[in-house]
PDB file of N, CA and C in Angstrom:
ATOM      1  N   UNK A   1      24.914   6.098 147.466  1.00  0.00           N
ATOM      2  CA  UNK A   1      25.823   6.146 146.351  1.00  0.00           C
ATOM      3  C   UNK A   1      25.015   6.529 145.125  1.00  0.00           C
ATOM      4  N   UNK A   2      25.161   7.526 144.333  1.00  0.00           N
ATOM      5  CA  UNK A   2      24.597   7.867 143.313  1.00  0.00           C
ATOM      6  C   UNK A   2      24.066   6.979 141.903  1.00  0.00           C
ATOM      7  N   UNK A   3      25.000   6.341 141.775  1.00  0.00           N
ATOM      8  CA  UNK A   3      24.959   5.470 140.771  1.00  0.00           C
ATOM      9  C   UNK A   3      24.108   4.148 141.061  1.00  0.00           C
ATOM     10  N   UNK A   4      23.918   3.776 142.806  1.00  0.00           N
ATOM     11  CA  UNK A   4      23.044   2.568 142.502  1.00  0.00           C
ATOM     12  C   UNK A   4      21.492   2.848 142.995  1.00  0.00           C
ATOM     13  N   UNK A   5      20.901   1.486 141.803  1.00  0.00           N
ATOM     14  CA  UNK A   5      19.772   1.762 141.821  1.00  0.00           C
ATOM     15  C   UNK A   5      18.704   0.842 142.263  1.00  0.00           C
ATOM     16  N   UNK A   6      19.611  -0.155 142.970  1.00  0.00           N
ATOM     17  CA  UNK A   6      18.941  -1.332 143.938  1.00  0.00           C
ATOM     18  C   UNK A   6      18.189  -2.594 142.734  1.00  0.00           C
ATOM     19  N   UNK A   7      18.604  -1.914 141.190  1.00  0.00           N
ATOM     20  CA  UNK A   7      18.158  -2.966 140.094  1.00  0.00           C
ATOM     21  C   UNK A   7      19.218  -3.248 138.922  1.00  0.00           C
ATOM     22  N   UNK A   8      20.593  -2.694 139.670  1.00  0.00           N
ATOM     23  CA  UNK A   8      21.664  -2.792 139.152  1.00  0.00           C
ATOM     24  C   UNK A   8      21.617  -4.455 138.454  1.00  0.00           C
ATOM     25  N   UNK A   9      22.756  -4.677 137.603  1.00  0.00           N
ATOM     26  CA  UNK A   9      22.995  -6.265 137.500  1.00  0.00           C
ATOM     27  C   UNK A   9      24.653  -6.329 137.714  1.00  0.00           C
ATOM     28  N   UNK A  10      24.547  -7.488 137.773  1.00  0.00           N
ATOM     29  CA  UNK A  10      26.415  -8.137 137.921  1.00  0.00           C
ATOM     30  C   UNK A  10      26.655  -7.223 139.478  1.00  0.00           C
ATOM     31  N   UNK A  11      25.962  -6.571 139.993  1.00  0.00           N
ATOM     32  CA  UNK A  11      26.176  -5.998 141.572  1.00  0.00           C
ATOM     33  C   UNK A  11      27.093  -4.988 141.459  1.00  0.00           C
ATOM     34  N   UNK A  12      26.971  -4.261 140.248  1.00  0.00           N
ATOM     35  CA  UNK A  12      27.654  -3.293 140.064  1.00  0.00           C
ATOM     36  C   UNK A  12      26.894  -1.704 140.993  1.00  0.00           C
ATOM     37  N   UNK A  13      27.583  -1.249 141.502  1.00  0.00           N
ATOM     38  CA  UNK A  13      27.770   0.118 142.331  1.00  0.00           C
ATOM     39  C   UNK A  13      26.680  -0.039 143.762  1.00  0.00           C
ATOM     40  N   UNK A  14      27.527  -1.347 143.942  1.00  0.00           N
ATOM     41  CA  UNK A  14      26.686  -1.717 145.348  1.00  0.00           C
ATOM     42  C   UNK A  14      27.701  -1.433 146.199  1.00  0.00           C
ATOM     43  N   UNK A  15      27.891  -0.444 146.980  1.00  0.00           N
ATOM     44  CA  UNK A  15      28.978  -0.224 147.772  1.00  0.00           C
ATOM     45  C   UNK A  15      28.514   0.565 149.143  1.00  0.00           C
ATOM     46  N   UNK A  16      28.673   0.268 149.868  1.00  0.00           N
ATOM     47  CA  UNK A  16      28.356   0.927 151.651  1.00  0.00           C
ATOM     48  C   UNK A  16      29.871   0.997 152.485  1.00  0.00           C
ATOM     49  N   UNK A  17      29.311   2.023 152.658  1.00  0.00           N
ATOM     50  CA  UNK A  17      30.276   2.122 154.515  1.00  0.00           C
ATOM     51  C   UNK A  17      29.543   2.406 155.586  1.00  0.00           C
ATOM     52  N   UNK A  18      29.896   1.915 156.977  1.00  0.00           N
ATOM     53  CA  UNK A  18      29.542   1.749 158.275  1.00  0.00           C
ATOM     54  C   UNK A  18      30.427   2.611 159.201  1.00  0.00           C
ATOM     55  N   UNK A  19      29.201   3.367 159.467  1.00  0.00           N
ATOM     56  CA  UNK A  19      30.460   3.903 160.920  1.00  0.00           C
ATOM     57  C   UNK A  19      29.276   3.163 161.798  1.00  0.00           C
ATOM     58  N   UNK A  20      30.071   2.918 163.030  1.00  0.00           N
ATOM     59  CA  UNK A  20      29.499   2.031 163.826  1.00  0.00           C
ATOM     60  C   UNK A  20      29.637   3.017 165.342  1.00  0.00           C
ATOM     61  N   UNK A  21      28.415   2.988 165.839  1.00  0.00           N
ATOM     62  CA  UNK A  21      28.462   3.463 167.345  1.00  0.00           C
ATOM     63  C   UNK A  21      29.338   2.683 168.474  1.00  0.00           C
ATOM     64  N   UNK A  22      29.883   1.618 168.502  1.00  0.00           N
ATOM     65  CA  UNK A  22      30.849   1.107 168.928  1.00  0.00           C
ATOM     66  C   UNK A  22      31.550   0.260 168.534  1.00  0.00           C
ATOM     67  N   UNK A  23      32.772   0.153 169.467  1.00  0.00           N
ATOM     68  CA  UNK A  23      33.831  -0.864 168.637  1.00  0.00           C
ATOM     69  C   UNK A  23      33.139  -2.356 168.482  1.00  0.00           C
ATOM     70  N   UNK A  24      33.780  -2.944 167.516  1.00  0.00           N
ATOM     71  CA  UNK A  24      33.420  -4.479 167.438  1.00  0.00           C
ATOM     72  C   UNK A  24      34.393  -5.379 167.354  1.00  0.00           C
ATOM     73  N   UNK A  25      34.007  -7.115 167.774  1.00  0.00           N
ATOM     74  CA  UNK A  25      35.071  -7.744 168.274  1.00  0.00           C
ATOM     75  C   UNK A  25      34.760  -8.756 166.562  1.00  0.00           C
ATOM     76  N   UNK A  26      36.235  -9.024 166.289  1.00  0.00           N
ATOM     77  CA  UNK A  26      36.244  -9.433 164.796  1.00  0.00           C
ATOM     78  C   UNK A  26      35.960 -11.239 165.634  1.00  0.00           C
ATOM     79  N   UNK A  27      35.451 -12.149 164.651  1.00  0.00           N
ATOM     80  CA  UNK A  27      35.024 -13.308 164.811  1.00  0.00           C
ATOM     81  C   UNK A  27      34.707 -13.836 163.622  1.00  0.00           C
ATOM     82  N   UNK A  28      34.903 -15.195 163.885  1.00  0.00           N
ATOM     83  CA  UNK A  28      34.717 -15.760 162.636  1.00  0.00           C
ATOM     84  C   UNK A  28      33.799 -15.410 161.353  1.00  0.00           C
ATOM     85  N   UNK A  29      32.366 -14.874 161.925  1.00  0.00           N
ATOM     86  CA  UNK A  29      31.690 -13.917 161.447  1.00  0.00           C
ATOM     87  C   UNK A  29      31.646 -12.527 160.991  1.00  0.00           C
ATOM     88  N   UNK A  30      32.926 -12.344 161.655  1.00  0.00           N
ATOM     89  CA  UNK A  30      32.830 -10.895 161.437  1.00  0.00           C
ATOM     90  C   UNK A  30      34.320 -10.359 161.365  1.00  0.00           C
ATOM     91  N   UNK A  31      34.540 -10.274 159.894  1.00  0.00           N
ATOM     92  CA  UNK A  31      36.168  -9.947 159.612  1.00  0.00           C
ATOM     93  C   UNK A  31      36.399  -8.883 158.856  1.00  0.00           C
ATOM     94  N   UNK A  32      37.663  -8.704 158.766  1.00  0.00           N
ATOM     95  CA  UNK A  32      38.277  -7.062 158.048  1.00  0.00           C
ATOM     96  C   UNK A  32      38.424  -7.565 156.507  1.00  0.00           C
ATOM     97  N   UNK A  33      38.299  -6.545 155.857  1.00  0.00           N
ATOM     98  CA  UNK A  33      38.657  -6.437 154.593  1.00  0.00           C
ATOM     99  C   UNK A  33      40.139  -5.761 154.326  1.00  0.00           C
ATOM    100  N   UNK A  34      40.635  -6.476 153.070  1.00  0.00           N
ATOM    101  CA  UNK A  34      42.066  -5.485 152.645  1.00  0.00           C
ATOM    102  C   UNK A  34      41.737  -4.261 151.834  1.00  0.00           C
ATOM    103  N   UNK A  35      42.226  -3.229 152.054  1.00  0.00           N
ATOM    104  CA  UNK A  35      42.215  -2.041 151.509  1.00  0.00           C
ATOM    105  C   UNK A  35      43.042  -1.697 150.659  1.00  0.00           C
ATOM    106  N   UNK A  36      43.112  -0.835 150.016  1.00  0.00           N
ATOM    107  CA  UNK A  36      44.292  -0.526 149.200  1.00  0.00           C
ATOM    108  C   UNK A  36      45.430   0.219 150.267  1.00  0.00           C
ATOM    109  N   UNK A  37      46.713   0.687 149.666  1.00  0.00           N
ATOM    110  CA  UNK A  37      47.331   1.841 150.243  1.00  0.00           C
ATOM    111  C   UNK A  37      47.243   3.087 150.140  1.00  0.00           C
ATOM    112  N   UNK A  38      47.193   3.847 150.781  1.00  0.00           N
ATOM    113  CA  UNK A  38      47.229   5.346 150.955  1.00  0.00           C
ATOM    114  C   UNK A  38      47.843   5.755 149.779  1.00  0.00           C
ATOM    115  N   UNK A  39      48.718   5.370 149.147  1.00  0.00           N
ATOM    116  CA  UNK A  39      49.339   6.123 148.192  1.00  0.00           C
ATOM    117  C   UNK A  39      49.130   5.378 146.918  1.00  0.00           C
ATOM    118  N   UNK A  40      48.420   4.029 147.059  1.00  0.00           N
ATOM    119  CA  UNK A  40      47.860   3.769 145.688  1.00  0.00           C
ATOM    120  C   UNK A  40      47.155   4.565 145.060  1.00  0.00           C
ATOM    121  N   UNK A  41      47.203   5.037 143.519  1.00  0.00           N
ATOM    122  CA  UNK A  41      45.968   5.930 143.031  1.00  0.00           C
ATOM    123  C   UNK A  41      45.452   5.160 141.694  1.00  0.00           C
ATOM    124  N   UNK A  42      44.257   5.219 141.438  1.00  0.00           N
ATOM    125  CA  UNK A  42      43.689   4.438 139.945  1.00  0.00           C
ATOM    126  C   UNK A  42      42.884   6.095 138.942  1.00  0.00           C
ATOM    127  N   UNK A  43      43.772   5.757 138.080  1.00  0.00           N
ATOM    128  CA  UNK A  43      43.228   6.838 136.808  1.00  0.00           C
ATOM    129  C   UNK A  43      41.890   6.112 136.687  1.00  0.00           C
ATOM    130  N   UNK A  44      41.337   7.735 135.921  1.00  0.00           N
ATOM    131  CA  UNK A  44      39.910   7.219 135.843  1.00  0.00           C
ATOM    132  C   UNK A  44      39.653   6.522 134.042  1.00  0.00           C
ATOM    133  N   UNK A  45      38.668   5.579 134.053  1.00  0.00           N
ATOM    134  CA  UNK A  45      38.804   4.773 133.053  1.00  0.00           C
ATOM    135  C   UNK A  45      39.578   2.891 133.434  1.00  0.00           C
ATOM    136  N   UNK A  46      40.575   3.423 134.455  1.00  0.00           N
ATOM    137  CA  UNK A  46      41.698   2.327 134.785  1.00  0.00           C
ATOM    138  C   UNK A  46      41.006   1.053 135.295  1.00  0.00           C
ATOM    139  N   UNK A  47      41.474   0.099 134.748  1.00  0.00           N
ATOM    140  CA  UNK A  47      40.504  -0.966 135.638  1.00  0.00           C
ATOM    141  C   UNK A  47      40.850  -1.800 136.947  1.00  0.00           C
ATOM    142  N   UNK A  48      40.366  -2.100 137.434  1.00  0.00           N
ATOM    143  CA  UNK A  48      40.917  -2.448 139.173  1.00  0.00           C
ATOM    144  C   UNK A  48      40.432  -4.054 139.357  1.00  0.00           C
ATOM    145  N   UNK A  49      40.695  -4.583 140.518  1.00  0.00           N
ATOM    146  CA  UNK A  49      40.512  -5.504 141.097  1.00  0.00           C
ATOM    147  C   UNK A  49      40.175  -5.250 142.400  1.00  0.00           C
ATOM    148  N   UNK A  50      38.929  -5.865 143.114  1.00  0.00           N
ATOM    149  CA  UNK A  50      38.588  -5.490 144.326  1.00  0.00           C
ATOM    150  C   UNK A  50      38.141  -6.605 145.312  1.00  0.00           C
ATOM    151  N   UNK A  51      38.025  -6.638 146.310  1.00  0.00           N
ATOM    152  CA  UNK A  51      37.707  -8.018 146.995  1.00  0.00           C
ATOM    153  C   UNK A  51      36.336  -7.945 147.770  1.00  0.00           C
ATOM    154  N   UNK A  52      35.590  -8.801 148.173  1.00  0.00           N
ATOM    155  CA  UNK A  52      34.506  -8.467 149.215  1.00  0.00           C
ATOM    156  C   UNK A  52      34.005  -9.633 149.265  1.00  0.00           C
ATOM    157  N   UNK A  53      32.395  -9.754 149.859  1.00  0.00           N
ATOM    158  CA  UNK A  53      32.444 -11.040 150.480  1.00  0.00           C
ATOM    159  C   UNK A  53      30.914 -10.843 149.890  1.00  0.00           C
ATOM    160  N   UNK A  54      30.120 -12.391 150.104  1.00  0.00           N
ATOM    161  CA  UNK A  54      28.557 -11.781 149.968  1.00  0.00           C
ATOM    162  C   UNK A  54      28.882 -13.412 148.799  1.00  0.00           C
ATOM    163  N   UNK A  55      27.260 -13.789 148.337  1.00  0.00           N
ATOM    164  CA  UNK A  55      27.071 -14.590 147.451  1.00  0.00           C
ATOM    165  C   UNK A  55      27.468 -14.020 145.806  1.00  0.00           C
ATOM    166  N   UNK A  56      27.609 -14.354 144.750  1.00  0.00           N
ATOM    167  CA  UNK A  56      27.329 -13.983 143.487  1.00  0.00           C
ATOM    168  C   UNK A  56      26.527 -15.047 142.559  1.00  0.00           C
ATOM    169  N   UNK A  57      25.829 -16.072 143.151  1.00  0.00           N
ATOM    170  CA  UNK A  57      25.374 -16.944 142.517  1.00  0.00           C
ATOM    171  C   UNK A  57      23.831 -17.209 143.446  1.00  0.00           C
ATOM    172  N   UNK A  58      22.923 -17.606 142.593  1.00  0.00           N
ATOM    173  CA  UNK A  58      21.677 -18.616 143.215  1.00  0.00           C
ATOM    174  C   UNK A  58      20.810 -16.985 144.093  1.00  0.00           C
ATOM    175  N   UNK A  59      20.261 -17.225 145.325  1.00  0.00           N
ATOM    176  CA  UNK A  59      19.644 -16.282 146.033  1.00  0.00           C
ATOM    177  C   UNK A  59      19.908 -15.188 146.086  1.00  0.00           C
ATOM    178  N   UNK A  60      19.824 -14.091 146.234  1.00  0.00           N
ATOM    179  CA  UNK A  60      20.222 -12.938 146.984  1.00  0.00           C
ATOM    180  C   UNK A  60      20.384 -12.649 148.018  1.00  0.00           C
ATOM    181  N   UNK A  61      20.201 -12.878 149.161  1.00  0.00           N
ATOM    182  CA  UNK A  61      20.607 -12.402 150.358  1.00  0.00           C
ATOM    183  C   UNK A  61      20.421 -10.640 150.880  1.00  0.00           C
ATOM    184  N   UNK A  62      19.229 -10.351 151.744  1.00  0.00           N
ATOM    185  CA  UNK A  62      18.877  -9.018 152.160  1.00  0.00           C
ATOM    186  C   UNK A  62      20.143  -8.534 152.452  1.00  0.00           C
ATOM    187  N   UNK A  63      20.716  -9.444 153.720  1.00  0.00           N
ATOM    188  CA  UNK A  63      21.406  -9.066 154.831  1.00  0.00           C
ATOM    189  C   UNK A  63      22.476 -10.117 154.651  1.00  0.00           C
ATOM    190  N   UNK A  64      23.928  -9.801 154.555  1.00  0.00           N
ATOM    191  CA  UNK A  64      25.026  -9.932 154.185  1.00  0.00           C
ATOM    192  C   UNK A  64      25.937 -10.461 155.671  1.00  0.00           C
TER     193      UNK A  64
END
């Protein structure tokens, strides 16, 4: 992603996607996220709300 620089703060433009060589079985550990809809669109400037998972307090954590 262009914008991050691994010394970002507030975890701003920390964003990944996974394609995965095979399917995976969801588990307590391992769950889906909500997405937006296909036909939602956000102007640019617009401000959003987004969800995800991970700490925001105390340690960092390599691996999520």
């Amino acid at each position: 992603y262009p914008a991050y620089s691994g010394k970002s703060t507030r975890w701003m433009h920390d964003i990944a996607l996974l394609q995965l060589y095979e399917p995976l079985a969801f588990n307590p550990f391992i769950r889906p996220i909500c997405l937006s809809a296909a036909q939602d669109t956000v102007k640019q400037g617009e401000r959003t709300l987004i969800t995800g998972w991970g700490s925001t307090q105390g340690k960092v954590q390599r691996f999520l």
